[in-house]
PDB file of N, CA and C in Angstrom:
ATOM      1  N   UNK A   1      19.458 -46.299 -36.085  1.00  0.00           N
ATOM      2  CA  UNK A   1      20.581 -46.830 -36.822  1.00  0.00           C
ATOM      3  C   UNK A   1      21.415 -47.670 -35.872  1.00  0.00           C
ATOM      4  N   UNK A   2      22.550 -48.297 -36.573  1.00  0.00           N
ATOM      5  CA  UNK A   2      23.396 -49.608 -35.638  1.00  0.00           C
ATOM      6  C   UNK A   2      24.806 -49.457 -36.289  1.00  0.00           C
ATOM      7  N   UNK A   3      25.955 -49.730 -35.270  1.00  0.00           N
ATOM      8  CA  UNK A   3      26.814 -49.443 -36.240  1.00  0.00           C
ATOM      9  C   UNK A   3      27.530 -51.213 -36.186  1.00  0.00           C
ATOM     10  N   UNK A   4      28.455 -51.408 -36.870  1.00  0.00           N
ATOM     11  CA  UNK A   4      28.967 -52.867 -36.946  1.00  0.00           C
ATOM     12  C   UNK A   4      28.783 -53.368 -35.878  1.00  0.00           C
ATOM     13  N   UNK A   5      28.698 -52.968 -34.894  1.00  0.00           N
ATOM     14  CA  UNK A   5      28.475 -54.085 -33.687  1.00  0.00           C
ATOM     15  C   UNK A   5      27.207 -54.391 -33.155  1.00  0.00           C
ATOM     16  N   UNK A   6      26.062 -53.594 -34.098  1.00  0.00           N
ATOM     17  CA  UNK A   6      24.921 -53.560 -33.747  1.00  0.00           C
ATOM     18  C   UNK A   6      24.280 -53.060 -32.227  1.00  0.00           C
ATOM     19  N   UNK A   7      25.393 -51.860 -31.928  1.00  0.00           N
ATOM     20  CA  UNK A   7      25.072 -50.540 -30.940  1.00  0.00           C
ATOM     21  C   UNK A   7      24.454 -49.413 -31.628  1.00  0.00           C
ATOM     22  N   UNK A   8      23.016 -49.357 -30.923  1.00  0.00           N
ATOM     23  CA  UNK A   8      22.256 -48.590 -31.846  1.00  0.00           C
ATOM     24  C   UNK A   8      22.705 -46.789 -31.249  1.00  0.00           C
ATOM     25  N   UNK A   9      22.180 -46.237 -32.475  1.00  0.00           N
ATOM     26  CA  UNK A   9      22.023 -44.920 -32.336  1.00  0.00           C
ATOM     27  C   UNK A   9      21.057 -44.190 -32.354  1.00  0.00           C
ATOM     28  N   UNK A  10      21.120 -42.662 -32.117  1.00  0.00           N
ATOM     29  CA  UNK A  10      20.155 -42.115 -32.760  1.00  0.00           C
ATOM     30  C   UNK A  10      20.359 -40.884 -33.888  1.00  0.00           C
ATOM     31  N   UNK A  11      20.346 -40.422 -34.936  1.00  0.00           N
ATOM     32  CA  UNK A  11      20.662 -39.338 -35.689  1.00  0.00           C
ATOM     33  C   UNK A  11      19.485 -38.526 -36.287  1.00  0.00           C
ATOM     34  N   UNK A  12      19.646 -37.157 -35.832  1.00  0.00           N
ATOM     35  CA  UNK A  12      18.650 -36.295 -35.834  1.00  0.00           C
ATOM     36  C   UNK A  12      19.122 -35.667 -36.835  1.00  0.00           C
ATOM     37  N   UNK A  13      18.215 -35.529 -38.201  1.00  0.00           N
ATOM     38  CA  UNK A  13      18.620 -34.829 -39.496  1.00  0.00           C
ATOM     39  C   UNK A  13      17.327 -33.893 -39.793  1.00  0.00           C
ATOM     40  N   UNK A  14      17.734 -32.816 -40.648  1.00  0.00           N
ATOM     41  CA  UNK A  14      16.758 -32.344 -41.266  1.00  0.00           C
ATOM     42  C   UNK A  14      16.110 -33.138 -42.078  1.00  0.00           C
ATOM     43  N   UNK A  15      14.842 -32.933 -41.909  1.00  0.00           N
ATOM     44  CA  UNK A  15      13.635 -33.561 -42.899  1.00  0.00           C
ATOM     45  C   UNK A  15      13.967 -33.861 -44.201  1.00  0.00           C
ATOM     46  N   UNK A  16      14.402 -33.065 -44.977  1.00  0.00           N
ATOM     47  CA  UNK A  16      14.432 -32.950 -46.509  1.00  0.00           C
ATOM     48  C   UNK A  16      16.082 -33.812 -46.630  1.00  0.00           C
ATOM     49  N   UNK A  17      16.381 -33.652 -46.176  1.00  0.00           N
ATOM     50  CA  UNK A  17      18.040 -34.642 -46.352  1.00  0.00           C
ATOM     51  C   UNK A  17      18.283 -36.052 -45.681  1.00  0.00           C
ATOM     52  N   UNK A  18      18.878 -36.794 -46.209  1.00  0.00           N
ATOM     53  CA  UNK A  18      19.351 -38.142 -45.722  1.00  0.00           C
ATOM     54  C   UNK A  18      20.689 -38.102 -45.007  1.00  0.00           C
ATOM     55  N   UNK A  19      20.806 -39.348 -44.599  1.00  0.00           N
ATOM     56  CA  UNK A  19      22.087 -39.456 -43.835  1.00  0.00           C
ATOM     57  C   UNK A  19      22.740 -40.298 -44.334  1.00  0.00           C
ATOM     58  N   UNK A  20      24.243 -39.504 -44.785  1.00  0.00           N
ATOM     59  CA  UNK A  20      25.119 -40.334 -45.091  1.00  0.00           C
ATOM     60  C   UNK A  20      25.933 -41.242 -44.055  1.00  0.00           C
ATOM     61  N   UNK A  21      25.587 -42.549 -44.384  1.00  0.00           N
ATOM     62  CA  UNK A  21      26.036 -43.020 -43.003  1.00  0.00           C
ATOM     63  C   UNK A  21      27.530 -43.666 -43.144  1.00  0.00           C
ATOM     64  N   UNK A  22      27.992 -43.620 -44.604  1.00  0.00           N
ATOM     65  CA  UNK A  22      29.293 -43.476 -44.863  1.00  0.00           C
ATOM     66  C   UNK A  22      30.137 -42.758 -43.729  1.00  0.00           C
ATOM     67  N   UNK A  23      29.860 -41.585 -44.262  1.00  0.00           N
ATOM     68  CA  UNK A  23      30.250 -40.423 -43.561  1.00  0.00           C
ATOM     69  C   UNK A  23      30.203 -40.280 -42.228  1.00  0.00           C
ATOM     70  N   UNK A  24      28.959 -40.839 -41.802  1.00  0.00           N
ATOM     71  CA  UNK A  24      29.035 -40.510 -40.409  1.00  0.00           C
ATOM     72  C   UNK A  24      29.783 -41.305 -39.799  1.00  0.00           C
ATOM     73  N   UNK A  25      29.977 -42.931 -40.278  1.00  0.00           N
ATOM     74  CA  UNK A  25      30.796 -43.915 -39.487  1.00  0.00           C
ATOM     75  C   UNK A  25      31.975 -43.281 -39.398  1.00  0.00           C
ATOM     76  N   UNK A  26      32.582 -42.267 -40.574  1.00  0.00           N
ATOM     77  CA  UNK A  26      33.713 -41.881 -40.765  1.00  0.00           C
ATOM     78  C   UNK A  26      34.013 -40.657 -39.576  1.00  0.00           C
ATOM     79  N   UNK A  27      33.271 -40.002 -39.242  1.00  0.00           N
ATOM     80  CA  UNK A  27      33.233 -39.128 -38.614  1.00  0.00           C
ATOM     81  C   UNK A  27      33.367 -39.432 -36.841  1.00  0.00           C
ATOM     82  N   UNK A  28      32.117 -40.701 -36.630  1.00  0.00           N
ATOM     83  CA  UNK A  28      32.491 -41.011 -35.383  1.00  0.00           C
ATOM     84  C   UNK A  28      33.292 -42.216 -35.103  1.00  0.00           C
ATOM     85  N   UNK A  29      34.322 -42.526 -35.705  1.00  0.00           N
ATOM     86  CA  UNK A  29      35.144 -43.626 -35.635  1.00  0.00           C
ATOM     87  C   UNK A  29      34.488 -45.422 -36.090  1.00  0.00           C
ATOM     88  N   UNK A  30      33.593 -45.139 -36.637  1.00  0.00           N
ATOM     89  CA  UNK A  30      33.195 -46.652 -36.820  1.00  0.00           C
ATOM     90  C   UNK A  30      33.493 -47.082 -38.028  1.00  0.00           C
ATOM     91  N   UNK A  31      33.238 -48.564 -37.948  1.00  0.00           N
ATOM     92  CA  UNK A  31      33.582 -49.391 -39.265  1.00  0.00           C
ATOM     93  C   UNK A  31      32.444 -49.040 -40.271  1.00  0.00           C
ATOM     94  N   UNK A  32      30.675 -49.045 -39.701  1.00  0.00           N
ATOM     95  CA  UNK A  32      30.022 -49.467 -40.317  1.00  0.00           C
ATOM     96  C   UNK A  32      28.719 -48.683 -39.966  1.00  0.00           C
ATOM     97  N   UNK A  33      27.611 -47.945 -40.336  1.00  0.00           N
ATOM     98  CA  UNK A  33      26.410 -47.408 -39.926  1.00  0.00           C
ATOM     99  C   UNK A  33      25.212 -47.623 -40.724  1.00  0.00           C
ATOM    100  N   UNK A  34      24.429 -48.110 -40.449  1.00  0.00           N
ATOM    101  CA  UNK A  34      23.544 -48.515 -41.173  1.00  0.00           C
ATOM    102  C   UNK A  34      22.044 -48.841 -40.286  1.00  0.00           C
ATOM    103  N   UNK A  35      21.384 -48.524 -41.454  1.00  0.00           N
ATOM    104  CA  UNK A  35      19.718 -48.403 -40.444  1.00  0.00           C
ATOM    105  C   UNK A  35      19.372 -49.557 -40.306  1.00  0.00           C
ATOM    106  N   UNK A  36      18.151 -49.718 -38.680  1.00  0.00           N
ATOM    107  CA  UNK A  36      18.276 -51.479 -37.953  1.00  0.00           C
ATOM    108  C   UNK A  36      16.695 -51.079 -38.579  1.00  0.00           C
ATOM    109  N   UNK A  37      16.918 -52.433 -38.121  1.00  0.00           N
ATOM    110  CA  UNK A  37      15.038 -52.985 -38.677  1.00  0.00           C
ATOM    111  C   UNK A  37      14.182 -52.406 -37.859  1.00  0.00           C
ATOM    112  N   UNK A  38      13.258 -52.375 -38.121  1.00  0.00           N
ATOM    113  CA  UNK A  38      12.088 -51.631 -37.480  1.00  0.00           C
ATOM    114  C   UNK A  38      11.953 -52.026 -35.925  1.00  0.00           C
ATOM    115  N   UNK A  39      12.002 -53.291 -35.829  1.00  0.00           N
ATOM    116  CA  UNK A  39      11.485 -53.890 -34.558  1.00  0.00           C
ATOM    117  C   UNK A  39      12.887 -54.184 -33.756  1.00  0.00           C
ATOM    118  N   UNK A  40      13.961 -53.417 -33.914  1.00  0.00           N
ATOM    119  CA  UNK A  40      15.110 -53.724 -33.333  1.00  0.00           C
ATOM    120  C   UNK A  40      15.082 -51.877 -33.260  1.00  0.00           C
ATOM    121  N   UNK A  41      14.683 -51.465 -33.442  1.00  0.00           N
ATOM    122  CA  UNK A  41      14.716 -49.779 -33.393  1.00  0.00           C
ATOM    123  C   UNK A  41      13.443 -49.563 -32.445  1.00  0.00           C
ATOM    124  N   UNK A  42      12.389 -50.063 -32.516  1.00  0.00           N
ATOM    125  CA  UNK A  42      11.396 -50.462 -31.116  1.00  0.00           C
ATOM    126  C   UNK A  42      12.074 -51.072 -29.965  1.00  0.00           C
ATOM    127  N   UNK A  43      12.525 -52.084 -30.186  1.00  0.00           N
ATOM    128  CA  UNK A  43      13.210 -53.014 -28.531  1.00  0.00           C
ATOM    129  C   UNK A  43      14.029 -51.371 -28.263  1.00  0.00           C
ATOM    130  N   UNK A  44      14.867 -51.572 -29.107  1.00  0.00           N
ATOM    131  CA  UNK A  44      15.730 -50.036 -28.277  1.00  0.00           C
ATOM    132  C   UNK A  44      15.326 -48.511 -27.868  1.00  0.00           C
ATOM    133  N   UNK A  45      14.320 -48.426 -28.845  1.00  0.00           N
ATOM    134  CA  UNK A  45      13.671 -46.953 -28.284  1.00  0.00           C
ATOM    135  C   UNK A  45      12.074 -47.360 -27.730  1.00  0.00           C
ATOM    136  N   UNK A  46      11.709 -47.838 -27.457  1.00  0.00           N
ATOM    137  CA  UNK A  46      10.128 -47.860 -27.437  1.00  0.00           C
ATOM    138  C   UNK A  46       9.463 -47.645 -28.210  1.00  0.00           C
ATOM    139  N   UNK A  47       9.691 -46.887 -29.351  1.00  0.00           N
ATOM    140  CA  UNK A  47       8.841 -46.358 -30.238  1.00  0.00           C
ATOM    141  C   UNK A  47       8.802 -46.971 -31.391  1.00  0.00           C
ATOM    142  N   UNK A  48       7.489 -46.675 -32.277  1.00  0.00           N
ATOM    143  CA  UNK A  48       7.381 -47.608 -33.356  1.00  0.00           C
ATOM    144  C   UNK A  48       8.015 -46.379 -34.352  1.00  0.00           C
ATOM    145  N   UNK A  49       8.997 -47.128 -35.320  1.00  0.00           N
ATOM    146  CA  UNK A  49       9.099 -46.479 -37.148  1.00  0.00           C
ATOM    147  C   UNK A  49       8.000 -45.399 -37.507  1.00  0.00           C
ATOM    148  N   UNK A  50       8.332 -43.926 -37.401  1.00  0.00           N
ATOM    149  CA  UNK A  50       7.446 -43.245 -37.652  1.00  0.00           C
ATOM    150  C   UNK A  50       7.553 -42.058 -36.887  1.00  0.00           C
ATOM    151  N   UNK A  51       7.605 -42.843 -35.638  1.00  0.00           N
ATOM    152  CA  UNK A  51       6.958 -42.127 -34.408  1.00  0.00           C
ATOM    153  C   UNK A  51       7.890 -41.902 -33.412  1.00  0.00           C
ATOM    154  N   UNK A  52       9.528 -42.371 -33.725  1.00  0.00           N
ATOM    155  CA  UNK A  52      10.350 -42.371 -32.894  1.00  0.00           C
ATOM    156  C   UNK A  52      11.185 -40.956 -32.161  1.00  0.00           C
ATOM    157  N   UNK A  53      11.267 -40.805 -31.116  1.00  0.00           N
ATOM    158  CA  UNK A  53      11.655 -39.404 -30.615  1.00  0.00           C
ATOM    159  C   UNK A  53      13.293 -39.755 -29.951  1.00  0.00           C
ATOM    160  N   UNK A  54      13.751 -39.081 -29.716  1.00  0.00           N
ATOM    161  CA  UNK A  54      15.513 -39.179 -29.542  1.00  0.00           C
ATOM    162  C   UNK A  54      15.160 -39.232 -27.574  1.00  0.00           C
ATOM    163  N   UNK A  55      13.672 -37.986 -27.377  1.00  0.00           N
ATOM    164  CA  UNK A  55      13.864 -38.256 -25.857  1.00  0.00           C
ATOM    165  C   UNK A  55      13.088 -39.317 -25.322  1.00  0.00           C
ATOM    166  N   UNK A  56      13.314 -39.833 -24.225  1.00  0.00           N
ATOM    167  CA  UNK A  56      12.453 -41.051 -23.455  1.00  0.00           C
ATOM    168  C   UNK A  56      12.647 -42.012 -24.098  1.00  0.00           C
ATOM    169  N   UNK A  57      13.480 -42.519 -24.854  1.00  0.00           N
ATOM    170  CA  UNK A  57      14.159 -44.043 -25.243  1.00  0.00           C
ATOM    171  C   UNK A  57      14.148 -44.694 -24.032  1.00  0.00           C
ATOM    172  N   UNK A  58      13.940 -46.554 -24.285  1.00  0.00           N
ATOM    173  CA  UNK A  58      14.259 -46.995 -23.221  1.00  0.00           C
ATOM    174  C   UNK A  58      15.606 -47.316 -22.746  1.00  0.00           C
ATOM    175  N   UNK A  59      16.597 -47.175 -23.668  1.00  0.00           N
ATOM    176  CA  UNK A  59      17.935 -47.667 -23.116  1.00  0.00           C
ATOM    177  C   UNK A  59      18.201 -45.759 -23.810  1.00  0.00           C
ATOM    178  N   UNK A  60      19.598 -45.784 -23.065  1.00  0.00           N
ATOM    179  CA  UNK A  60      20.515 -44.273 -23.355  1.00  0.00           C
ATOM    180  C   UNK A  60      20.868 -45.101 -24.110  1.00  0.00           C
ATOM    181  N   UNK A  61      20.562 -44.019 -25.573  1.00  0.00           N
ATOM    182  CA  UNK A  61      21.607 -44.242 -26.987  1.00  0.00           C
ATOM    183  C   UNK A  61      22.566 -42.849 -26.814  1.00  0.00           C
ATOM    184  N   UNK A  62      23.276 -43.290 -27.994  1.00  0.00           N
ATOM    185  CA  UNK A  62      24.111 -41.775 -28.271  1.00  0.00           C
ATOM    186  C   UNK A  62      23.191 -41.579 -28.971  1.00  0.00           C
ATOM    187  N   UNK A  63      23.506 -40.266 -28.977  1.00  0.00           N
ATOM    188  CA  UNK A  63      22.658 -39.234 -30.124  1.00  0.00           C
ATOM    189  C   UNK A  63      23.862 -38.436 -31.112  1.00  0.00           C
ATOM    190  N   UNK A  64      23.225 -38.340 -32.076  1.00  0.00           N
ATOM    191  CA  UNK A  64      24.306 -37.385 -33.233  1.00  0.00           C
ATOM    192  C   UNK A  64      23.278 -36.499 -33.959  1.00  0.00           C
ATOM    193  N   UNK A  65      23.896 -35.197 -34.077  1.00  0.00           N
ATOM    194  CA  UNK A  65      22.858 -34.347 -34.228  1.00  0.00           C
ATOM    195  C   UNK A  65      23.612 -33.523 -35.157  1.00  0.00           C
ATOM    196  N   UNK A  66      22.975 -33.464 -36.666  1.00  0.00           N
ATOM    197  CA  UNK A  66      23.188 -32.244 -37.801  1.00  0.00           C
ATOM    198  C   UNK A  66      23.513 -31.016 -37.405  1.00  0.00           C
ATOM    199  N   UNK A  67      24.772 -31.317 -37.425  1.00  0.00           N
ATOM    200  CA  UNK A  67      25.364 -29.808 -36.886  1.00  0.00           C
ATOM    201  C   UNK A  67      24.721 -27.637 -37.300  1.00  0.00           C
ATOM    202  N   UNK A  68      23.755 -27.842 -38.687  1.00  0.00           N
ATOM    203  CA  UNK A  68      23.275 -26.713 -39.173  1.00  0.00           C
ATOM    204  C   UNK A  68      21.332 -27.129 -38.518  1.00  0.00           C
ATOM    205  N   UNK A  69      21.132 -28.227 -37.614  1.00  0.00           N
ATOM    206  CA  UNK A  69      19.483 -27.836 -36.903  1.00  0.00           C
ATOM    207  C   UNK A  69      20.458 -27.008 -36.346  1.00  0.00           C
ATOM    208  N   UNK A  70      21.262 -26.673 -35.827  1.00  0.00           N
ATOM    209  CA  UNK A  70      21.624 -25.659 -34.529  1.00  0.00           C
ATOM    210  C   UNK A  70      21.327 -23.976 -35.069  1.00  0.00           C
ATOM    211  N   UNK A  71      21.346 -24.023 -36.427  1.00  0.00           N
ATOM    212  CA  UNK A  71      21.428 -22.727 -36.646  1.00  0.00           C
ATOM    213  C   UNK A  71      19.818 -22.207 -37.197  1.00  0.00           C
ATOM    214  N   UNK A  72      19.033 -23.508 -36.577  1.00  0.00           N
ATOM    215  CA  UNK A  72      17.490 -23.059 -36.868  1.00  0.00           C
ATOM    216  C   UNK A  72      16.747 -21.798 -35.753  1.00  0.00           C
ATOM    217  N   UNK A  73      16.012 -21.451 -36.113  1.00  0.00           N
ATOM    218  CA  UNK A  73      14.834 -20.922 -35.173  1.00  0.00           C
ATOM    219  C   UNK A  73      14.039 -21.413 -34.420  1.00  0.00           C
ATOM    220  N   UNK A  74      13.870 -22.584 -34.807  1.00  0.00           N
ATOM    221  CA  UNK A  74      13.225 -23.785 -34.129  1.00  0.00           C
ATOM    222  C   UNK A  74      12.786 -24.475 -35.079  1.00  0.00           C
ATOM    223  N   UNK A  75      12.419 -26.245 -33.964  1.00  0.00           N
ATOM    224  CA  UNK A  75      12.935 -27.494 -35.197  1.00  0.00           C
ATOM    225  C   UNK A  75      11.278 -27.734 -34.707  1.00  0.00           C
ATOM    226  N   UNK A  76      11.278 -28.868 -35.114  1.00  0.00           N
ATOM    227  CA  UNK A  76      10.047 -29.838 -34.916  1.00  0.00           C
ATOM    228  C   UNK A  76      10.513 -30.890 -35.072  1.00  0.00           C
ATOM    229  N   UNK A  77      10.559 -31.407 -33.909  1.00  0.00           N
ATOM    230  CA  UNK A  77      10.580 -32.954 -33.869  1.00  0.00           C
ATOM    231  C   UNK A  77       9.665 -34.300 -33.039  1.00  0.00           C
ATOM    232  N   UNK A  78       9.782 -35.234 -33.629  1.00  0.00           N
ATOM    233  CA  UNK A  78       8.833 -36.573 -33.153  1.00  0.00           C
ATOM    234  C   UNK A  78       8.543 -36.491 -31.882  1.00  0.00           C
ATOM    235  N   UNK A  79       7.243 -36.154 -31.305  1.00  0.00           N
ATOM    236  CA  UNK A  79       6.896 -36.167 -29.968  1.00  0.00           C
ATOM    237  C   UNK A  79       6.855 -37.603 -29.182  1.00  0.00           C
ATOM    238  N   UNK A  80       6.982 -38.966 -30.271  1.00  0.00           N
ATOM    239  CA  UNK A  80       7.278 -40.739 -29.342  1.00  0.00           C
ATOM    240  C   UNK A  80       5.441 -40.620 -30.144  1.00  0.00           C
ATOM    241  N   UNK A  81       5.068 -40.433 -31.284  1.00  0.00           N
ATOM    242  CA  UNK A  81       4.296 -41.505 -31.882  1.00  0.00           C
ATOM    243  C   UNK A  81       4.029 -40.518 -33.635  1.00  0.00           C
ATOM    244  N   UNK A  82       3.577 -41.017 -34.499  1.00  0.00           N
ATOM    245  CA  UNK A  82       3.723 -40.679 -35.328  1.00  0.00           C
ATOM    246  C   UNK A  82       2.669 -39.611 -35.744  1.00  0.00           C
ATOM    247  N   UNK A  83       3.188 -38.755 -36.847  1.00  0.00           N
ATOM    248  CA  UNK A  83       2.321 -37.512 -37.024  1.00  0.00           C
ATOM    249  C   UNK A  83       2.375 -36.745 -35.912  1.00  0.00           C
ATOM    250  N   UNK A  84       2.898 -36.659 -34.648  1.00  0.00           N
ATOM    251  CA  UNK A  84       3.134 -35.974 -33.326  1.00  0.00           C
ATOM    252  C   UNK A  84       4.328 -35.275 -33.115  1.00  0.00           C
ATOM    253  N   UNK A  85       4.530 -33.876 -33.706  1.00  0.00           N
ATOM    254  CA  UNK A  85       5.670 -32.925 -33.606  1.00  0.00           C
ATOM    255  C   UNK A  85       5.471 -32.353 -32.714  1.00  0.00           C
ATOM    256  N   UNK A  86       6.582 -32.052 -31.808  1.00  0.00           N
ATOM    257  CA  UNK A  86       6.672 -30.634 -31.185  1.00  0.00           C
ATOM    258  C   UNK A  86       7.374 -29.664 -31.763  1.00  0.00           C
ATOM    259  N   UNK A  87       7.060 -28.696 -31.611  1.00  0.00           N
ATOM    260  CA  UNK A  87       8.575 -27.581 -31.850  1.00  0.00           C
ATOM    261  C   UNK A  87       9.279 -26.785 -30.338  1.00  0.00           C
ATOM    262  N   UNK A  88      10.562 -27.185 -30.395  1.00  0.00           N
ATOM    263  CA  UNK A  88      11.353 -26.604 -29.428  1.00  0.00           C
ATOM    264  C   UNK A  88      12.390 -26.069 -30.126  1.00  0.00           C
ATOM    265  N   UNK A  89      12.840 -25.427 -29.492  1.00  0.00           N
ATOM    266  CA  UNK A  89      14.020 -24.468 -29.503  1.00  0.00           C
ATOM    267  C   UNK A  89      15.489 -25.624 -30.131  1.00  0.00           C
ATOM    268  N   UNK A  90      16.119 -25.767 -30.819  1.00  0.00           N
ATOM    269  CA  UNK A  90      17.119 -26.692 -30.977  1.00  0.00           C
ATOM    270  C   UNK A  90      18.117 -26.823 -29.934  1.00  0.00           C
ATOM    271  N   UNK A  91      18.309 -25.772 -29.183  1.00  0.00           N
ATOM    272  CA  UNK A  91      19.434 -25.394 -28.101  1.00  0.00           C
ATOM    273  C   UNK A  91      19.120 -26.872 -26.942  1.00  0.00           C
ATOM    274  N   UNK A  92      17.606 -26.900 -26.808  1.00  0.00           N
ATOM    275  CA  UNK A  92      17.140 -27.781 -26.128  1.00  0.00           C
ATOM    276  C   UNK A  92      17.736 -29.223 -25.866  1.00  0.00           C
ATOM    277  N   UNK A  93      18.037 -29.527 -27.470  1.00  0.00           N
ATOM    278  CA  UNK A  93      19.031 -30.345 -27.622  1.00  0.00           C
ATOM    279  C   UNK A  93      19.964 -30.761 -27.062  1.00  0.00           C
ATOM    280  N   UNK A  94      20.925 -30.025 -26.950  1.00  0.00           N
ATOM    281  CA  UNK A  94      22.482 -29.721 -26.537  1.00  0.00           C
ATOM    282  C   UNK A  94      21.982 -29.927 -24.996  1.00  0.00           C
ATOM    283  N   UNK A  95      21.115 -29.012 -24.827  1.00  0.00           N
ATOM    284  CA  UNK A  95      20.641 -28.918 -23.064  1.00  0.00           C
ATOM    285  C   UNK A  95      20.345 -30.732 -22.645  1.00  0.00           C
ATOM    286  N   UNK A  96      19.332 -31.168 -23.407  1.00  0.00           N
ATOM    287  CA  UNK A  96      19.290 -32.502 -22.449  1.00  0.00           C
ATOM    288  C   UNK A  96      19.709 -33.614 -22.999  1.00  0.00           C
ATOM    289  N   UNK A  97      20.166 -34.089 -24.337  1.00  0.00           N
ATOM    290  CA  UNK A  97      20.508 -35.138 -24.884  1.00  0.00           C
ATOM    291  C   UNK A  97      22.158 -35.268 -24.942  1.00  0.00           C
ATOM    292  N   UNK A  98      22.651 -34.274 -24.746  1.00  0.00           N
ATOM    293  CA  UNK A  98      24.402 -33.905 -24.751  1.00  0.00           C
ATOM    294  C   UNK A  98      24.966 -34.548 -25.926  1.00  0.00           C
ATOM    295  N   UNK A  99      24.467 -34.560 -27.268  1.00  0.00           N
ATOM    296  CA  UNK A  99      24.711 -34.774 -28.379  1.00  0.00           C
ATOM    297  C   UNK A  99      25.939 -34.558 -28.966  1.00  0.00           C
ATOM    298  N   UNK A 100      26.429 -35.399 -30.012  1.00  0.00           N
ATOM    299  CA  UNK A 100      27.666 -35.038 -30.641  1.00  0.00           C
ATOM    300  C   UNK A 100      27.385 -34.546 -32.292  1.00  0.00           C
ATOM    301  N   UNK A 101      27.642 -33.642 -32.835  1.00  0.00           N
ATOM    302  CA  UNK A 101      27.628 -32.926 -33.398  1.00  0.00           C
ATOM    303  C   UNK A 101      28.322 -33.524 -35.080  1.00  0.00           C
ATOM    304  N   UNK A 102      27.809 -33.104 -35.619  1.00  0.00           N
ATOM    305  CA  UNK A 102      28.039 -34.035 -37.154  1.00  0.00           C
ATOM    306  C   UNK A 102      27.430 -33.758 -38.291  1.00  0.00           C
ATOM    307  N   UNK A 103      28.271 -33.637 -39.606  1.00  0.00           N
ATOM    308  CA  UNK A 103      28.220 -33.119 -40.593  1.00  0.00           C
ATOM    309  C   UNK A 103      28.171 -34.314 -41.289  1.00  0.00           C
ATOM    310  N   UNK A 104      26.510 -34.967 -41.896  1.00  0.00           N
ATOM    311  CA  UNK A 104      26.331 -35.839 -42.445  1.00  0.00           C
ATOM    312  C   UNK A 104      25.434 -35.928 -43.358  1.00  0.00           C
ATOM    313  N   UNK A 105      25.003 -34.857 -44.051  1.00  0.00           N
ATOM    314  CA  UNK A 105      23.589 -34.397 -44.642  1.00  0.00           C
ATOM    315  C   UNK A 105      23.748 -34.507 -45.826  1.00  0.00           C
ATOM    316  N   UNK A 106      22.649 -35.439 -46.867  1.00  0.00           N
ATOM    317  CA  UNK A 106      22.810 -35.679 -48.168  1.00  0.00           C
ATOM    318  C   UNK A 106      21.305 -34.743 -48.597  1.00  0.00           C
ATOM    319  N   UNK A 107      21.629 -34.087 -49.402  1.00  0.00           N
ATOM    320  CA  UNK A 107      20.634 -33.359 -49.952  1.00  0.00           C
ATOM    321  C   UNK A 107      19.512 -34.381 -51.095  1.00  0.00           C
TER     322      UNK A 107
END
């Protein structure tokens, strides 16, 4: 995602829900949040649409992270290509991405 100034992000949601990105601009002070094109979400993470993972980006994005993965058992997320999950611990999270925390989940 990009917000009005076209500073990308990253937002880690549960599977089954969308992101309100209303909300989230509202939440982290922005004008505007909205998802970048495929190949502008590659230049910034390395990874192709699909397959994208929050770790080993090539530039440090922020990260914003669904404040209730925290209260999982463990998540599964994009290992950097598509159909490629891992499952880790969510805590993991917090441990290496130093994420900000956000209540943005559209059912």
């Amino acid at each position: 995602m990009e917000d009005e100034s076209a500073k990308p992000l990253v937002v880690l949601m549960h599977g089954d829900c969308q992101v309100s990105t209303k909300e989230l601009a509202r939440q982290i002070g922005r004008k505007k949040i909205e998802p970048c094109k495929p190949e502008v979400a590659n230049r910034h993470t390395g990874f192709l649409v699909g397959g994208t993972s929050p770790f080993g980006t090539k530039k440090l994005l922020s990260v914003f992270v669904e404040k209730t993965i925290l209260d999982l058992p463990l998540i599964f997320i994009n290992g950097g290509r598509r159909g490629y999950l891992v499952g880790i611990d969510p805590v993991v999270l917090l441990q290496l991405l130093d994420p900000v925390l956000v209540e943005v989940a559209l059912n």
